[in-house]
C-alpha atoms as a PDB file:
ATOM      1  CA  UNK A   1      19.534   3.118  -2.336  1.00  0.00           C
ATOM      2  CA  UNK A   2      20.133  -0.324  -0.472  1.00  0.00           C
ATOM      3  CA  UNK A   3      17.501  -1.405   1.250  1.00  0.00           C
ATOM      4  CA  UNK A   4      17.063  -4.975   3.535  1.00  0.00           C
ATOM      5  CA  UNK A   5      14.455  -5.650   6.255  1.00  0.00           C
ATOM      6  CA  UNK A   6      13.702  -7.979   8.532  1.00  0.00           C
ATOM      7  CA  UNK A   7       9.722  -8.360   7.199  1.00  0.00           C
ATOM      8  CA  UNK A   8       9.101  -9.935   4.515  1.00  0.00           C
ATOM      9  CA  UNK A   9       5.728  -8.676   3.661  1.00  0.00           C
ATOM     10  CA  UNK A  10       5.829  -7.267   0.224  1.00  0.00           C
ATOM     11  CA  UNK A  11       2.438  -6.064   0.058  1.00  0.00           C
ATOM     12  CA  UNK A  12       3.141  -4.211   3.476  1.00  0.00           C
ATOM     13  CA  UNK A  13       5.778  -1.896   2.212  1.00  0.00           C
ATOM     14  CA  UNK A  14       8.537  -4.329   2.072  1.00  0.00           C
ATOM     15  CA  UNK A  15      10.281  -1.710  -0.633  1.00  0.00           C
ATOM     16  CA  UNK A  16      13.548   0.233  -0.924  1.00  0.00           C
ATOM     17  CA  UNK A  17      11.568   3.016  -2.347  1.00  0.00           C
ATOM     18  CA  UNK A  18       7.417   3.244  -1.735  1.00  0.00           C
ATOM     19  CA  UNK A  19       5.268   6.097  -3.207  1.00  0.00           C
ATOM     20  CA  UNK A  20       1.803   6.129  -1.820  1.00  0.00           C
ATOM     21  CA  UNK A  21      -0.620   8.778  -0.510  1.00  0.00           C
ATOM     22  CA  UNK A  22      -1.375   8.781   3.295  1.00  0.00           C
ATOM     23  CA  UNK A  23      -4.136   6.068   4.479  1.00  0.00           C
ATOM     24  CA  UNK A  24      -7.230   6.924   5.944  1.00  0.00           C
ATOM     25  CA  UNK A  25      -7.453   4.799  10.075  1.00  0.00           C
ATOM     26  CA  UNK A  26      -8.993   1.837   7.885  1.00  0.00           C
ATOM     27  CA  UNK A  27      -6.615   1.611   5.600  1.00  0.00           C
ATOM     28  CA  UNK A  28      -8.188   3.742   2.380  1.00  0.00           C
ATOM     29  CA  UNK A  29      -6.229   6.002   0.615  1.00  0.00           C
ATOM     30  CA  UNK A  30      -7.038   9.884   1.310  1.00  0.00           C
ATOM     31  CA  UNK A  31      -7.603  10.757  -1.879  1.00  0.00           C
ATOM     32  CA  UNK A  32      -7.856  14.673  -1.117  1.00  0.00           C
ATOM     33  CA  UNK A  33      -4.253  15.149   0.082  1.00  0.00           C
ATOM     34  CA  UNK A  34      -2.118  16.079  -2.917  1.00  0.00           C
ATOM     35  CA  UNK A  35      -0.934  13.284  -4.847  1.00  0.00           C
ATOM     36  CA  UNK A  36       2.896  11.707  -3.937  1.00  0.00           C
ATOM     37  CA  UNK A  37       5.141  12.067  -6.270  1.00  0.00           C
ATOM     38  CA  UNK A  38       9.165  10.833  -6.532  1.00  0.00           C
ATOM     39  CA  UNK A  39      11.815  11.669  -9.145  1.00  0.00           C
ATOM     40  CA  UNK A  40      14.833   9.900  -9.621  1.00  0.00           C
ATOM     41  CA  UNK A  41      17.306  10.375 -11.370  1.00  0.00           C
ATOM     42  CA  UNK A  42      20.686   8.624 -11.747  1.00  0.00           C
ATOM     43  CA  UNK A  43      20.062   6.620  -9.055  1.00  0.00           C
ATOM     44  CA  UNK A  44      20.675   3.084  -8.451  1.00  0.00           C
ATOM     45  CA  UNK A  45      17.826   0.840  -6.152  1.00  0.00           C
ATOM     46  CA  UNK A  46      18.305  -2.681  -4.333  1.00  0.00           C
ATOM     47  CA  UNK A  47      16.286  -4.745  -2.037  1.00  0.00           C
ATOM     48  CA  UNK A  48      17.640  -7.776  -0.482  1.00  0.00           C
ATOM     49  CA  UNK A  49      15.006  -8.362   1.053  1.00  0.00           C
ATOM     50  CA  UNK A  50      11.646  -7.005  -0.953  1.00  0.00           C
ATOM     51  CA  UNK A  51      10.648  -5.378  -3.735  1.00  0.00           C
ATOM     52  CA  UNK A  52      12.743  -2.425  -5.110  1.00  0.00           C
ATOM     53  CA  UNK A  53      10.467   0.486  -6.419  1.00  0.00           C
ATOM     54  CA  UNK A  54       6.818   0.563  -4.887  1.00  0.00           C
ATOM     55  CA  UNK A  55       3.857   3.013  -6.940  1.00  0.00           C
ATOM     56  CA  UNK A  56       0.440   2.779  -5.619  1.00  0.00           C
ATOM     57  CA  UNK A  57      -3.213   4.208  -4.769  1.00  0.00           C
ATOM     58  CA  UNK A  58      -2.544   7.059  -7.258  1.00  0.00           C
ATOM     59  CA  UNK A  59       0.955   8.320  -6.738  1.00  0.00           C
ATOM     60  CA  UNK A  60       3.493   9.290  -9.185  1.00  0.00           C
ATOM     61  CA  UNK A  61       7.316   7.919  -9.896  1.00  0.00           C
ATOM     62  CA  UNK A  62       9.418   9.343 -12.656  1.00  0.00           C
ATOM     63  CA  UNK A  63      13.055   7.246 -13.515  1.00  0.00           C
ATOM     64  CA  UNK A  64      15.356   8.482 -15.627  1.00  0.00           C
ATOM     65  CA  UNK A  65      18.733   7.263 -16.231  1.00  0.00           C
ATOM     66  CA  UNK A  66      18.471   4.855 -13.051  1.00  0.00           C
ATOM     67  CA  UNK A  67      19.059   0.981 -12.595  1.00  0.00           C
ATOM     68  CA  UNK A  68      17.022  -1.255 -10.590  1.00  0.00           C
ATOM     69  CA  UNK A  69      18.595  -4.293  -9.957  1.00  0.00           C
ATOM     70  CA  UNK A  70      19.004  -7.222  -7.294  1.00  0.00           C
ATOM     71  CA  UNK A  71      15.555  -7.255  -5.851  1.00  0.00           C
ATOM     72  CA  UNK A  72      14.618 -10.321  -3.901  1.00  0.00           C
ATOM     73  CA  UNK A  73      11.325  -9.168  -5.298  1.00  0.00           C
ATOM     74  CA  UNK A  74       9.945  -7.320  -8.166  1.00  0.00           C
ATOM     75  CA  UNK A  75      11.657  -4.386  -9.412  1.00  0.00           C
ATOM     76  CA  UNK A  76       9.347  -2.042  -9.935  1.00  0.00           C
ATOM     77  CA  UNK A  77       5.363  -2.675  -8.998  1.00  0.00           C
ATOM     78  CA  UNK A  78       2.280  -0.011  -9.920  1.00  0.00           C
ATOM     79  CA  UNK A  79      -0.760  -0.698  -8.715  1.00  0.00           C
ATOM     80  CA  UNK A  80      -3.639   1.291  -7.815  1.00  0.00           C
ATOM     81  CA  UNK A  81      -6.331   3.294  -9.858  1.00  0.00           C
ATOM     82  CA  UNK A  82      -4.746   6.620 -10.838  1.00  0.00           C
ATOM     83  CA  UNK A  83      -1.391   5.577 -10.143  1.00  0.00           C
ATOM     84  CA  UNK A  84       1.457   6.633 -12.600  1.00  0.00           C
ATOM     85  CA  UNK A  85       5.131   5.458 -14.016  1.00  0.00           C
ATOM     86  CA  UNK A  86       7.383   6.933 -16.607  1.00  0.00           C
ATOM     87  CA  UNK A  87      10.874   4.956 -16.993  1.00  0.00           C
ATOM     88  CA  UNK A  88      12.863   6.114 -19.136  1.00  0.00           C
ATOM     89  CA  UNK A  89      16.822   5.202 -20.076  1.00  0.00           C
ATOM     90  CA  UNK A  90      16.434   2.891 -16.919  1.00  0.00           C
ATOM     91  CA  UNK A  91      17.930  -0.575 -16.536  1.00  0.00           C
ATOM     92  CA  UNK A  92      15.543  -3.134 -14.770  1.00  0.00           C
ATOM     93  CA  UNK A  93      17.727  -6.007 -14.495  1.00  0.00           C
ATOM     94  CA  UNK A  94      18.698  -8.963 -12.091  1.00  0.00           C
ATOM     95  CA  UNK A  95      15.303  -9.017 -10.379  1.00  0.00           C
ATOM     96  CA  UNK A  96      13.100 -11.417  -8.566  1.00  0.00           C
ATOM     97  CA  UNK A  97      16.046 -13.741  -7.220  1.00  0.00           C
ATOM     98  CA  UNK A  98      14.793 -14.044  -3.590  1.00  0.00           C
ATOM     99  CA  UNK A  99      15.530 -12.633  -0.457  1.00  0.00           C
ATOM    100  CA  UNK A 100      19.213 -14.807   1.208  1.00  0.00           C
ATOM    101  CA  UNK A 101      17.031 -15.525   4.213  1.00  0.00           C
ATOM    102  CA  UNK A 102      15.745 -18.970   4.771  1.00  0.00           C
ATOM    103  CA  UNK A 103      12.394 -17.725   5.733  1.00  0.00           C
ATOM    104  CA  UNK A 104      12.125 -14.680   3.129  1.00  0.00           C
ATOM    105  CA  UNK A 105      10.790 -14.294  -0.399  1.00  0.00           C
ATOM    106  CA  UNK A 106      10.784 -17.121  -2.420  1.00  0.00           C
ATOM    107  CA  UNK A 107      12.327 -16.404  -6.061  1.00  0.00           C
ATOM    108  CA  UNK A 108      10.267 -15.716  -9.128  1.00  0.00           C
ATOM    109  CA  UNK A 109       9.208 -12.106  -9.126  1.00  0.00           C
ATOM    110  CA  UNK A 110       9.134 -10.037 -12.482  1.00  0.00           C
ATOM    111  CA  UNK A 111      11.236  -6.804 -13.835  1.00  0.00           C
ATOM    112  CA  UNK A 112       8.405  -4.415 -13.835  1.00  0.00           C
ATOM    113  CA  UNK A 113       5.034  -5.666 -12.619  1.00  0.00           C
ATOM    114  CA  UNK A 114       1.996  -3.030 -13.792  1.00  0.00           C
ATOM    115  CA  UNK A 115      -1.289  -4.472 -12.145  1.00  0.00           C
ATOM    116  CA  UNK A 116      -3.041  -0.937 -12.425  1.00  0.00           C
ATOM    117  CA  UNK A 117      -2.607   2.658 -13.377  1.00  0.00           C
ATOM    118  CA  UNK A 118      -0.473   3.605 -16.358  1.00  0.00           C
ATOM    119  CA  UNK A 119       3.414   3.216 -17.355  1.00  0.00           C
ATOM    120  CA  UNK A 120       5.189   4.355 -20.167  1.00  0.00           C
ATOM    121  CA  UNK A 121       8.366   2.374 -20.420  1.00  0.00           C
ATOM    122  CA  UNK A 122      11.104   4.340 -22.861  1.00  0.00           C
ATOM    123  CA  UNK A 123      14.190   3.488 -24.124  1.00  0.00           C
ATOM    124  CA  UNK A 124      15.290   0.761 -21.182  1.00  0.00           C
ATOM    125  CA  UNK A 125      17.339  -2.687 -20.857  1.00  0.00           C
ATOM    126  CA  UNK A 126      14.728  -5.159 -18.884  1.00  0.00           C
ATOM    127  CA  UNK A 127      16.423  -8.147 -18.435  1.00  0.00           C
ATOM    128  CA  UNK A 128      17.665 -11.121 -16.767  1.00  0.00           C
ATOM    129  CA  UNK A 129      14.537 -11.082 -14.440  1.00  0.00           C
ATOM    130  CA  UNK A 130      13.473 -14.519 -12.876  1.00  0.00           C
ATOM    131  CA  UNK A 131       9.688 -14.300 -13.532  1.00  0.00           C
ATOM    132  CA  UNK A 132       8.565 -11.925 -16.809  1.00  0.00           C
ATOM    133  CA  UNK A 133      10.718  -8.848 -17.855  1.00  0.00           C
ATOM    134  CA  UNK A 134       7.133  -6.762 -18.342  1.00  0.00           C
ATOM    135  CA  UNK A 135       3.690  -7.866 -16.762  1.00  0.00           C
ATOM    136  CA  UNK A 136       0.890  -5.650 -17.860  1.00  0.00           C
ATOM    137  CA  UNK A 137      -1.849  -7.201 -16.325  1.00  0.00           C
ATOM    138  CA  UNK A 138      -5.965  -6.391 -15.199  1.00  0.00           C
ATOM    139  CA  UNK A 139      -6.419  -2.825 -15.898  1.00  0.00           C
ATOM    140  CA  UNK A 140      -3.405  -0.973 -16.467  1.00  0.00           C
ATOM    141  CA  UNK A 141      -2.608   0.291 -19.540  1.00  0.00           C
ATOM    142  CA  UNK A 142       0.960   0.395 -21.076  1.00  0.00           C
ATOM    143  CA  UNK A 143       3.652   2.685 -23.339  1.00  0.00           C
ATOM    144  CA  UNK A 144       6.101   0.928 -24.125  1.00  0.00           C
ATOM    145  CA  UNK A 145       9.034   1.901 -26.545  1.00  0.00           C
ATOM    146  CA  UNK A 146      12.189   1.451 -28.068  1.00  0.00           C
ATOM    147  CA  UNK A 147      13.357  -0.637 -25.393  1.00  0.00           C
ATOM    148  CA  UNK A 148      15.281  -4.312 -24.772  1.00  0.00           C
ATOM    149  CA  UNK A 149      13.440  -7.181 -23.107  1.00  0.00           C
ATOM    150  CA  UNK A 150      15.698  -9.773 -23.108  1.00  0.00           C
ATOM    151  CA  UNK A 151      16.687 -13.530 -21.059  1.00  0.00           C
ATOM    152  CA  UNK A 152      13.577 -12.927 -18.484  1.00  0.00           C
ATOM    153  CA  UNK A 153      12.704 -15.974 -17.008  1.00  0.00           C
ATOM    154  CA  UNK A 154       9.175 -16.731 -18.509  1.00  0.00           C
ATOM    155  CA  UNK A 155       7.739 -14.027 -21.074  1.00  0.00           C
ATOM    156  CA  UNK A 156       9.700 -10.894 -21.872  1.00  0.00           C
ATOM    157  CA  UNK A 157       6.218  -9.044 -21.884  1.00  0.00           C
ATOM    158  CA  UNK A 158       2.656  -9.888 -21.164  1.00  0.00           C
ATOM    159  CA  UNK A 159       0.131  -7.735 -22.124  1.00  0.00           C
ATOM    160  CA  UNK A 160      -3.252  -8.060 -20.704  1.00  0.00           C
ATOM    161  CA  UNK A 161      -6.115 -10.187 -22.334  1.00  0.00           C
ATOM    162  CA  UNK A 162      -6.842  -9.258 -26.330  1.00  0.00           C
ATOM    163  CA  UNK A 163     -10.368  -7.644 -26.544  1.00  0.00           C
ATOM    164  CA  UNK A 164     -10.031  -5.608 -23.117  1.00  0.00           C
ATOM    165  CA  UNK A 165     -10.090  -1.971 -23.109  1.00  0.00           C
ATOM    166  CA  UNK A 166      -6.427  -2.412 -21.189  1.00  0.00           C
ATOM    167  CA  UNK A 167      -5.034  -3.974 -23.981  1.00  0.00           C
ATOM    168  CA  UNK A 168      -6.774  -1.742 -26.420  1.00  0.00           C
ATOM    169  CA  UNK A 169      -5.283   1.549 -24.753  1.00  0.00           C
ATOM    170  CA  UNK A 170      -1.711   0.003 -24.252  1.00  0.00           C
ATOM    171  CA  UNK A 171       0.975   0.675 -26.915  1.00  0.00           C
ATOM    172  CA  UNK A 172       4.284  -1.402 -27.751  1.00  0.00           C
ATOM    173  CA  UNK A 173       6.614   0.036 -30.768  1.00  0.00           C
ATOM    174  CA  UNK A 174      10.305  -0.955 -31.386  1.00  0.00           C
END
């Protein structure tokens, strides 16, 4: 999947790939339709121009054997209560370099960016991203396993703050 748009509003679905359940006419999330769900699976996602994998307001993605690489933005972003990620055997490389436009997204943008809902990470390469290779951040809550974090551009992970029920519930072995 190569995606490239003229916007450059990554928090208006600015994504190669966006999972999200339908909007109520102010905005809301309808929270009775059935929940959105994507699998991928051997499939490779770019964005020269956003972000490249998009899970919010309670939806679903699955990733197995995939790469996600070459996003102007983040690589993968979940946000949202409810909202779910499982990555497994995935490579979330090359990501956060900014969009080639002059008036696009600036560089500086992290591997996989978990603000809310719950990821477990297995057996992936994150790497080479500009910003961190892992933010786990407010109230999200984390798996990660047996995988490589490695030459990110500020932390390889960061967890969110010791002493928070987040950080409590989040897991990191190998």
């Amino acid at each position: 999947v190569q995606h490239n748009s003229h916007g450059i509003d990554i928090w208006r679905g600015n994504a190669a790939i966006q999972v999200q359940p339908p909007e109520t006419e102010d905005g809301a999330p309808l929270r009775r339709a059935p929940r959105p769900c994507a699998m991928l699976q051997g499939v490779k996602v770019t964005s020269q121009s956003g972000r490249g994998i998009v899970n919010i307001d309670g939806g679903k993605i699955v990733l197995r054997g995939c790469a996600v690489h070459d996003c102007a933005a983040t690589g993968i972003y979940v946000g949202g209560q409810g909202s779910q990620a499982e990555v497994e055997r995935t490579d979330v490389i090359h990501n956060g370099v900014g969009s080639r436009s002059s008036h696009g997204i600036a560089p500086g943008h992290s591997g996989v960016y978990l603000e809310q809902g719950f990821a477990s990470i297995r057996e992936c390469n994150i790497s080479f991203n500009t910003d961190t290779g892992i933010s786990s951040v407010f109230q999200s809550f984390l798996t990660l396993e047996d995988s490589d974090l490695a030459l990110n551009g500020t932390f390889q992970l960061e967890m969110p703050d010791p002493g928070t029920v987040a950080r409590r519930r989040s897991i990191v072995r190998n």
